[in-house]
C-alpha atoms as a PDB file:
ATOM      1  CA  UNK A   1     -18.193  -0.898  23.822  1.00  0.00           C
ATOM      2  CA  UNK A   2     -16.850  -4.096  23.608  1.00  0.00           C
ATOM      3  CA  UNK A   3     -12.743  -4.368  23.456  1.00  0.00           C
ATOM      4  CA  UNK A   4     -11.348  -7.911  22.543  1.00  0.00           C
ATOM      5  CA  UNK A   5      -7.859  -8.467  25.016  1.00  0.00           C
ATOM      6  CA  UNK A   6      -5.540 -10.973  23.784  1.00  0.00           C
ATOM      7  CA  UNK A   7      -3.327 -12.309  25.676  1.00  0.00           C
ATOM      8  CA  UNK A   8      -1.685 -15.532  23.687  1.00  0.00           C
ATOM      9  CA  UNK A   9       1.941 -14.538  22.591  1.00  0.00           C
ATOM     10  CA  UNK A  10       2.366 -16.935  20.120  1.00  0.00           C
ATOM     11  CA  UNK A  11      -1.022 -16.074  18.277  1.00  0.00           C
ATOM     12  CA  UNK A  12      -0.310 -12.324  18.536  1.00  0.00           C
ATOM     13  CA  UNK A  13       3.161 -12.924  16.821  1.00  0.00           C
ATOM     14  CA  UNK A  14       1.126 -15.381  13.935  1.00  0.00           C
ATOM     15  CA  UNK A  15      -1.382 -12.267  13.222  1.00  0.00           C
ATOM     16  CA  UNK A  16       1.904 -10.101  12.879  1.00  0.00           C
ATOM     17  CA  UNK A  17       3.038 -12.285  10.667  1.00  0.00           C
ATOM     18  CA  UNK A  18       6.449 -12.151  12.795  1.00  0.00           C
ATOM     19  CA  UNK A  19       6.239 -16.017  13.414  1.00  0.00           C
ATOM     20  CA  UNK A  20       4.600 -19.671  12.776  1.00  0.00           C
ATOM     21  CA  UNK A  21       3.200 -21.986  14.602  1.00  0.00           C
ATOM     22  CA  UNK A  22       5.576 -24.909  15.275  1.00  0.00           C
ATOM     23  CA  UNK A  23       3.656 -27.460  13.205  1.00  0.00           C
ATOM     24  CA  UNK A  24       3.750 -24.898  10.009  1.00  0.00           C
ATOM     25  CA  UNK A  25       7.351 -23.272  10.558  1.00  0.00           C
ATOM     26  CA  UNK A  26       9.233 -22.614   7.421  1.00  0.00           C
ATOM     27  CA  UNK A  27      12.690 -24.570   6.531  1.00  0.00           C
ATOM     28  CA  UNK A  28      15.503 -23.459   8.083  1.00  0.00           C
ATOM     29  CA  UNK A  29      17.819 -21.477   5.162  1.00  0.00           C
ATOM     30  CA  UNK A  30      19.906 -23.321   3.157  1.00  0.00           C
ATOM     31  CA  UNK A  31      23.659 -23.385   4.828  1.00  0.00           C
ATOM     32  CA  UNK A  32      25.391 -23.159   1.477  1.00  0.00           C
ATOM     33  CA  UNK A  33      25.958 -19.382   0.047  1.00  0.00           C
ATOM     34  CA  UNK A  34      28.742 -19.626  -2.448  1.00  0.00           C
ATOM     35  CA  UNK A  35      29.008 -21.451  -5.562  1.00  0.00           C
ATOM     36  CA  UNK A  36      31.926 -22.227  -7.794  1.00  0.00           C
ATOM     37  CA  UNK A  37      31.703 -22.865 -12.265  1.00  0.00           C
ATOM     38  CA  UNK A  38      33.900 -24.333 -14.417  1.00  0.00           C
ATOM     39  CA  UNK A  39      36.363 -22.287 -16.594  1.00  0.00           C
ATOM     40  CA  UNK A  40      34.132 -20.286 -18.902  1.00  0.00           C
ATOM     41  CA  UNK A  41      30.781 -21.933 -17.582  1.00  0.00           C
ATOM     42  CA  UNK A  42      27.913 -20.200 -16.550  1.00  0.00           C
ATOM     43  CA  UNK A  43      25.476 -23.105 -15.810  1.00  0.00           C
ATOM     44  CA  UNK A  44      25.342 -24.406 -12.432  1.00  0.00           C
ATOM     45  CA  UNK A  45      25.576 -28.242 -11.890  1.00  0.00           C
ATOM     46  CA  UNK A  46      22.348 -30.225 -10.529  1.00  0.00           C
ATOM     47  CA  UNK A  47      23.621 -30.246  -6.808  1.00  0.00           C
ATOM     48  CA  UNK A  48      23.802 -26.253  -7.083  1.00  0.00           C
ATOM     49  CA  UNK A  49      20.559 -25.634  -8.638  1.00  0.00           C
ATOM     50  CA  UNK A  50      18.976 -27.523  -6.423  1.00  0.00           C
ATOM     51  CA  UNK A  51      20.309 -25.460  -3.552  1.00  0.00           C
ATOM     52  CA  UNK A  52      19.455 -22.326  -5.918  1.00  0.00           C
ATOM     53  CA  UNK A  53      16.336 -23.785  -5.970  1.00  0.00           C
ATOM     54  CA  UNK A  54      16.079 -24.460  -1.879  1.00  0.00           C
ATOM     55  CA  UNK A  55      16.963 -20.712  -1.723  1.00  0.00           C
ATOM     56  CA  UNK A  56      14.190 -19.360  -3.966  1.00  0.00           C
ATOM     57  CA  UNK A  57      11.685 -21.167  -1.666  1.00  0.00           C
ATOM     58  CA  UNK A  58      13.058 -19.643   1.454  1.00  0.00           C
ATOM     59  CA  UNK A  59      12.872 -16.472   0.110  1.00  0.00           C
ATOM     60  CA  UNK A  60       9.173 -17.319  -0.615  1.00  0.00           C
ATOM     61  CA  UNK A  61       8.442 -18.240   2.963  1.00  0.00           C
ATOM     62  CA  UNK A  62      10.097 -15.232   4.098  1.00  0.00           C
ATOM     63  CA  UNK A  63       8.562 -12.441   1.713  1.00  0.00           C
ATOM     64  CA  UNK A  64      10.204  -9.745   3.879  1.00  0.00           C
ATOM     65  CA  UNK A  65      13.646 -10.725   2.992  1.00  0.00           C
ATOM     66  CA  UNK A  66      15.903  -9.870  -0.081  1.00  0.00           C
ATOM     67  CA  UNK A  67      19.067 -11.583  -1.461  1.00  0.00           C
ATOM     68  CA  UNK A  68      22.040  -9.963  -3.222  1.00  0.00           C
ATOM     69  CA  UNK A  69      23.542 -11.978  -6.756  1.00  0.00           C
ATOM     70  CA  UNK A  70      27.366 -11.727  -6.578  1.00  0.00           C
ATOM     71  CA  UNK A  71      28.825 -13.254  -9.704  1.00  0.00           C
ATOM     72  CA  UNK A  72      32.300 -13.236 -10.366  1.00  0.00           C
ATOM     73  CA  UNK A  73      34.763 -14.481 -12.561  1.00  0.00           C
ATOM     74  CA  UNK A  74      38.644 -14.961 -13.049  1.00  0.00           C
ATOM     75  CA  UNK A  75      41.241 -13.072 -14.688  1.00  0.00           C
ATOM     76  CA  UNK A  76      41.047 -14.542 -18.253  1.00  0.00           C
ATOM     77  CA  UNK A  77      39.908 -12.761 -20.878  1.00  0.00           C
ATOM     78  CA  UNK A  78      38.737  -9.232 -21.589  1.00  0.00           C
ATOM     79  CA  UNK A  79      37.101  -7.068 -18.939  1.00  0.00           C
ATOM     80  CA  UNK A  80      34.226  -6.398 -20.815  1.00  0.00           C
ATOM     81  CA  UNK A  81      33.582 -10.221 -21.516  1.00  0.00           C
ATOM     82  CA  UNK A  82      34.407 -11.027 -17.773  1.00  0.00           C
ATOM     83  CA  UNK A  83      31.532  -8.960 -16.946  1.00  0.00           C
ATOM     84  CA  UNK A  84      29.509 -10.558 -19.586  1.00  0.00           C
ATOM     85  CA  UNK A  85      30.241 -13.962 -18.242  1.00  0.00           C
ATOM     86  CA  UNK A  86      29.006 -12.472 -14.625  1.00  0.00           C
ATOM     87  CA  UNK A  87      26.065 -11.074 -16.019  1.00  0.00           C
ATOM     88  CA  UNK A  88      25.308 -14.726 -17.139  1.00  0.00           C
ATOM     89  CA  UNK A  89      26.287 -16.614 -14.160  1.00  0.00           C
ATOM     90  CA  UNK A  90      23.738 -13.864 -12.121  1.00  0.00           C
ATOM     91  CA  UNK A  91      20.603 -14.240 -14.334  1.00  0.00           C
ATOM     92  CA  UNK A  92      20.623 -17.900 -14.635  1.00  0.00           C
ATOM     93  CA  UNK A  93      20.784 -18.119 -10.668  1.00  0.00           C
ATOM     94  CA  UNK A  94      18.328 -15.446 -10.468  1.00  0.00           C
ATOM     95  CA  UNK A  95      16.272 -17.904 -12.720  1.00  0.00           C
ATOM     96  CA  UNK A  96      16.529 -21.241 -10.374  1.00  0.00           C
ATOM     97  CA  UNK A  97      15.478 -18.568  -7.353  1.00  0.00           C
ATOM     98  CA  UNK A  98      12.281 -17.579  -9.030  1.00  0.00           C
ATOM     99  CA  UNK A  99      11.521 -21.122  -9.935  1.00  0.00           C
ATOM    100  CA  UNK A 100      12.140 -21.850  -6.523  1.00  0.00           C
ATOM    101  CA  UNK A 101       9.384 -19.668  -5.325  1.00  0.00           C
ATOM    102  CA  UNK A 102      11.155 -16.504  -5.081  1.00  0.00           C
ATOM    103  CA  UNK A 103       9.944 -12.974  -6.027  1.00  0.00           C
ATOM    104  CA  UNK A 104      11.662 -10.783  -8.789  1.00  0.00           C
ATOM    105  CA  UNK A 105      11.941  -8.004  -6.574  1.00  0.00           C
ATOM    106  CA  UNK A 106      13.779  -9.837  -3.676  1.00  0.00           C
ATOM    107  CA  UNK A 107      16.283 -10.395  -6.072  1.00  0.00           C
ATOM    108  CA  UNK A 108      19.451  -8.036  -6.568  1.00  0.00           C
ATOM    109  CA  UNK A 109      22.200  -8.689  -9.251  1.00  0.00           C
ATOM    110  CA  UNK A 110      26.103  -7.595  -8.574  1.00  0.00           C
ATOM    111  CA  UNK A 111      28.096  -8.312 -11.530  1.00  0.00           C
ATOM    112  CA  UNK A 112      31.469  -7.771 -10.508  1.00  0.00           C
ATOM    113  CA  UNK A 113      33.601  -9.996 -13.003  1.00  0.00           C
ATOM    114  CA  UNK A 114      37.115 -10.439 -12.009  1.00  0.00           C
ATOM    115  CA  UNK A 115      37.457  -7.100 -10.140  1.00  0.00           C
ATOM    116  CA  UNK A 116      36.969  -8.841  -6.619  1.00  0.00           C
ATOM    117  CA  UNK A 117      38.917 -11.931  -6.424  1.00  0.00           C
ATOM    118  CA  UNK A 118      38.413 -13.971  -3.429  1.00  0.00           C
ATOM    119  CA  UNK A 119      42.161 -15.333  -3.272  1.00  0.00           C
ATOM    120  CA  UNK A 120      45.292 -14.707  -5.231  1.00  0.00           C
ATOM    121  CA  UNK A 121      44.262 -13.820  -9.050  1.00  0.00           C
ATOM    122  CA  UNK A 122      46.103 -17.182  -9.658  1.00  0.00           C
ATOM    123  CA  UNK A 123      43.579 -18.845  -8.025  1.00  0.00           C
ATOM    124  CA  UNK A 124      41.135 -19.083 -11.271  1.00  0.00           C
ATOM    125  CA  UNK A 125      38.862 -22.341  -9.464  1.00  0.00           C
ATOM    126  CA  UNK A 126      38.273 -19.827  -6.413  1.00  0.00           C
ATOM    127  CA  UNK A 127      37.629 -16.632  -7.996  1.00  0.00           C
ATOM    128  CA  UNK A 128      35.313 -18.098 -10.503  1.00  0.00           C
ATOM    129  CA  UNK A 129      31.900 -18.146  -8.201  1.00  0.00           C
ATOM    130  CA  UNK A 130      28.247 -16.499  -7.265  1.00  0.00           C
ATOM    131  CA  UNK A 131      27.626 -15.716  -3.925  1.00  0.00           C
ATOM    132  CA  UNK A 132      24.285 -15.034  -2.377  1.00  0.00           C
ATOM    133  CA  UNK A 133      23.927 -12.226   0.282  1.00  0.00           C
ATOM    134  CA  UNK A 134      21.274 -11.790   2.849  1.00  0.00           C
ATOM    135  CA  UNK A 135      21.673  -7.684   3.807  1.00  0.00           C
ATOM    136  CA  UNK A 136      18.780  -7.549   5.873  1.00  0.00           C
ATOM    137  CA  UNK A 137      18.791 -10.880   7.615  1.00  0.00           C
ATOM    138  CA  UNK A 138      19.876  -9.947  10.954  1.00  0.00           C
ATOM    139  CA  UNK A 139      17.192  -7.096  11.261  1.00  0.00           C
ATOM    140  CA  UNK A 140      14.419 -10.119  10.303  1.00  0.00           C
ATOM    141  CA  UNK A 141      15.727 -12.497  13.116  1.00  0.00           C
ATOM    142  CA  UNK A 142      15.729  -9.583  15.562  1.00  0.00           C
ATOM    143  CA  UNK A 143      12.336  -9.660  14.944  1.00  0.00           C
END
């Protein structure tokens, strides 16, 4: 019997698929996670889709990973067309991730409208944002 010993960390870790080699590592993540609209916008601007789009790719070198959608919006208007206008904001940023590269599946959408304001409900420029949420990224670095 012949048995095969291999003792080369960094190509055990490639076969795992837990890392690259330094010539073919993946781009870092993109720093920016939150992104604001204008009053009763859903479309991002081309500086946020871009980043959208920087996302998605990340997400495609690191199949393993997942990404939550939290859309929100202010205090005008109706609940039911708040969460509407979340709804909106969440699918077409779910759109510039796929055409960045990433899966469907990574993908979760929270719709939360204006039910979670991030600072006083007065606020309307603050409160009206998406922001993208990486649950499991700590247990993929510890790896």
């Amino acid at each position: 019997m012949t048995v095969l010993v291999m003792d080369h960390p960094d190509l055990m870790k490639r076969l795992a698929g837990l890392a690259t080699t330094p010539n073919q590592r993946a781009p870092a993540r993109p720093h920016r996670m939150r992104f604001h609209f204008g009053f009763n916008q859903h479309c991002t601007s081309g500086e946020d889709s871009d980043f959208l789009r920087r996302h998605g790719a990340w997400l495609r070198d690191n199949p393993g990973l997942r990404v939550r959608l939290h859309s929100h919006t202010d205090n005008f208007g109706t609940r039911a067309y708040n969460l509407f206008l979340s709804r909106k904001r969440a699918n077409i940023a779910r759109q510039l991730l796929i055409e960045g590269g990433a899966r469907a599946s990574q993908i979760t959408l929270c719709c939360h409208g204006s039910d979670q304001p991030l600072a006083r409900p007065e606020d309307h420029g603050a409160n009206r944002r998406l922001e993208l949420e990486y649950p499991d990224q700590p247990l993929a670095r510890a790896l």
